[in-house]
Structures are given as structure tokens and as C-alpha cells.
C-alpha atoms as a PDB file:
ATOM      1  CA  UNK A   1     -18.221   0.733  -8.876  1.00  0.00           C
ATOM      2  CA  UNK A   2     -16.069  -1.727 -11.192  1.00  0.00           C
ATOM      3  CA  UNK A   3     -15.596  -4.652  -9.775  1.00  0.00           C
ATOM      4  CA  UNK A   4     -11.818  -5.406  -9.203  1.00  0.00           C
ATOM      5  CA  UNK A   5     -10.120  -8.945  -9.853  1.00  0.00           C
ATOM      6  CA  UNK A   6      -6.005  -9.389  -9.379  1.00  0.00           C
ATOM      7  CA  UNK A   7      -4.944 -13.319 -10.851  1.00  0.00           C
ATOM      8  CA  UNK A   8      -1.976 -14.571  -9.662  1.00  0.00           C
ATOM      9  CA  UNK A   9      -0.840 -17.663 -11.767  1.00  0.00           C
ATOM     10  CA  UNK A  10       2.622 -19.584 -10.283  1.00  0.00           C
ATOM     11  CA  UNK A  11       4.114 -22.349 -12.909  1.00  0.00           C
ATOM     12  CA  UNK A  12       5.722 -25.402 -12.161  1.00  0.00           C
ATOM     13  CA  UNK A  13       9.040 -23.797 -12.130  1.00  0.00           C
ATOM     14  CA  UNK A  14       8.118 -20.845  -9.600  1.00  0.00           C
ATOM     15  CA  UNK A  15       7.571 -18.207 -12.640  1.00  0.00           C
ATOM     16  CA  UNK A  16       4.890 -16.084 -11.545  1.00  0.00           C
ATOM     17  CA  UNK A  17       2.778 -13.780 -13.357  1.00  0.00           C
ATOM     18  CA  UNK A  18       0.197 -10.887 -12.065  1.00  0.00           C
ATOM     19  CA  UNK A  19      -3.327 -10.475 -13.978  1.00  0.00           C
ATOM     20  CA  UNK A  20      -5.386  -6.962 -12.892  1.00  0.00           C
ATOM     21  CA  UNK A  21      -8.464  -6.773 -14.313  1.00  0.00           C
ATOM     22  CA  UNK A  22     -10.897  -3.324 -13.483  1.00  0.00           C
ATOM     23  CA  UNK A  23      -7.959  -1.372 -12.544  1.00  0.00           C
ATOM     24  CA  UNK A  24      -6.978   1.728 -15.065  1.00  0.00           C
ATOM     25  CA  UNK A  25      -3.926   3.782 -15.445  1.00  0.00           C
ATOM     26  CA  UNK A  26      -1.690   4.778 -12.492  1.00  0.00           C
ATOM     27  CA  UNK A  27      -3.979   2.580 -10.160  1.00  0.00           C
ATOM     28  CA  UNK A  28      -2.888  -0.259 -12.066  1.00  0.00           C
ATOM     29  CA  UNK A  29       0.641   0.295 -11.736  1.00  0.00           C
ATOM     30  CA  UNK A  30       0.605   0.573  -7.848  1.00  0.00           C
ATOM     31  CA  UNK A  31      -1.557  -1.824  -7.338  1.00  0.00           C
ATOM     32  CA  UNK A  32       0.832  -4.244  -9.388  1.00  0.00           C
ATOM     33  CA  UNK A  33       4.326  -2.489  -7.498  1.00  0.00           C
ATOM     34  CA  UNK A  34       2.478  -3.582  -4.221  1.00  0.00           C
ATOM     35  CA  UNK A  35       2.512  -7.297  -5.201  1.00  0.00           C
ATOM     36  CA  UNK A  36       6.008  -7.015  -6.867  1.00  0.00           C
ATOM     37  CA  UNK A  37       7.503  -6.384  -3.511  1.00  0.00           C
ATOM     38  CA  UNK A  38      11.188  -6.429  -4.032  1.00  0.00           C
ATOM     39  CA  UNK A  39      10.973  -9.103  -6.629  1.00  0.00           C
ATOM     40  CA  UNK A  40      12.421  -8.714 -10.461  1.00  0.00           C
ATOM     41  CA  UNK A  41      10.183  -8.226 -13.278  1.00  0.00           C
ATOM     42  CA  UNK A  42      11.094  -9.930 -16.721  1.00  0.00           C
ATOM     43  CA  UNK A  43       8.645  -8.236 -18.259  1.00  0.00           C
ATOM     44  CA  UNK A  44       5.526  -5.916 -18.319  1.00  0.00           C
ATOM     45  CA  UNK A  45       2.488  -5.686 -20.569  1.00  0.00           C
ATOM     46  CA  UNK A  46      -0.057  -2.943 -19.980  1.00  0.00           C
ATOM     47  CA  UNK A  47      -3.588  -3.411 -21.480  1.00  0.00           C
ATOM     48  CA  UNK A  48      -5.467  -0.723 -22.960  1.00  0.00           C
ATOM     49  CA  UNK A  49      -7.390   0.202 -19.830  1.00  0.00           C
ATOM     50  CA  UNK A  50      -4.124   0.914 -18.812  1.00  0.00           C
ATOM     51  CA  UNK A  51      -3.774   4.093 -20.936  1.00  0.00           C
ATOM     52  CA  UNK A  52      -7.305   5.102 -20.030  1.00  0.00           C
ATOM     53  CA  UNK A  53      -7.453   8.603 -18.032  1.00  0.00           C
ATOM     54  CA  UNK A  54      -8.702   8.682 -14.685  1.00  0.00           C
ATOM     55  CA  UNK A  55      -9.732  11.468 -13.221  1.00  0.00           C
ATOM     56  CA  UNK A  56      -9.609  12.912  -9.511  1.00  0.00           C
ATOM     57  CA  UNK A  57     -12.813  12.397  -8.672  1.00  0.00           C
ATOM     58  CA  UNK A  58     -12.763   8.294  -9.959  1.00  0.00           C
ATOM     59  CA  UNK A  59      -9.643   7.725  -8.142  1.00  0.00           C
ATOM     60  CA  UNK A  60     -11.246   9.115  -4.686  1.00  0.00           C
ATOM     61  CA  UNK A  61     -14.522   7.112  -5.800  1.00  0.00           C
ATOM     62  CA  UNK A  62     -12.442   3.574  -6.244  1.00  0.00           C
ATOM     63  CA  UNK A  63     -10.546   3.770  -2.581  1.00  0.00           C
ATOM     64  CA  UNK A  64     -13.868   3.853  -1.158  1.00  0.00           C
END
């Protein structure tokens, strides 16, 4: 299994921003919804793993 990394980076100023690394498509975006919480996002960038189809069977193999 891919290993999974989330970076969380907070600035001087209290900006925060939210780094997942291994994760790919809809995984990523609940994954990054849990950490948002109730809090406002400026602004979202996907990366190309992103866009990458997962099927079934990976997404049963990763909550393991």
C-alpha cells in the first residue's frame, strides 16, 4: 500500500495550508473536507493524482 503523508504548514499570520500526498481522487477530497472542518477555503489546487481513477476494489484496499 502507498504510503500516505498530509502537511499542514501555518504562517506567521495564521494562514494555513493542507498538503496530501498518496491520496487520489475522491479520497483526496474527503480526506482534505475532514481537516477543513467548518473553516473557509481561499483556494483549492488539485494535483494530477487527483484526477486519477480509483477503483472499488483500491478504495476498500486503502481503509485497511
Amino acid at each position: 500500500m502507498k504510503q500516505k503523508t498530509v502537511v499542514i504548514e501555518i504562517d506567521e499570520h495564521g494562514n494555513s495550508s493542507l498538503d496530501l500526498e498518496g491520496f487520489q481522487g475522491s479520497g483526496c477530497s474527503a480526506v482534505a473536507k475532514d481537516f477543513q472542518g467548518r473553516d473557509a477555503v481561499r483556494s483549492v489546487g488539485n494535483k494530477r493524482e487527483f484526477y486519477v481513477q480509483v477503483t472499488a476494489t483500491t478504495q476498500e484496499q486503502e481503509r485497511k
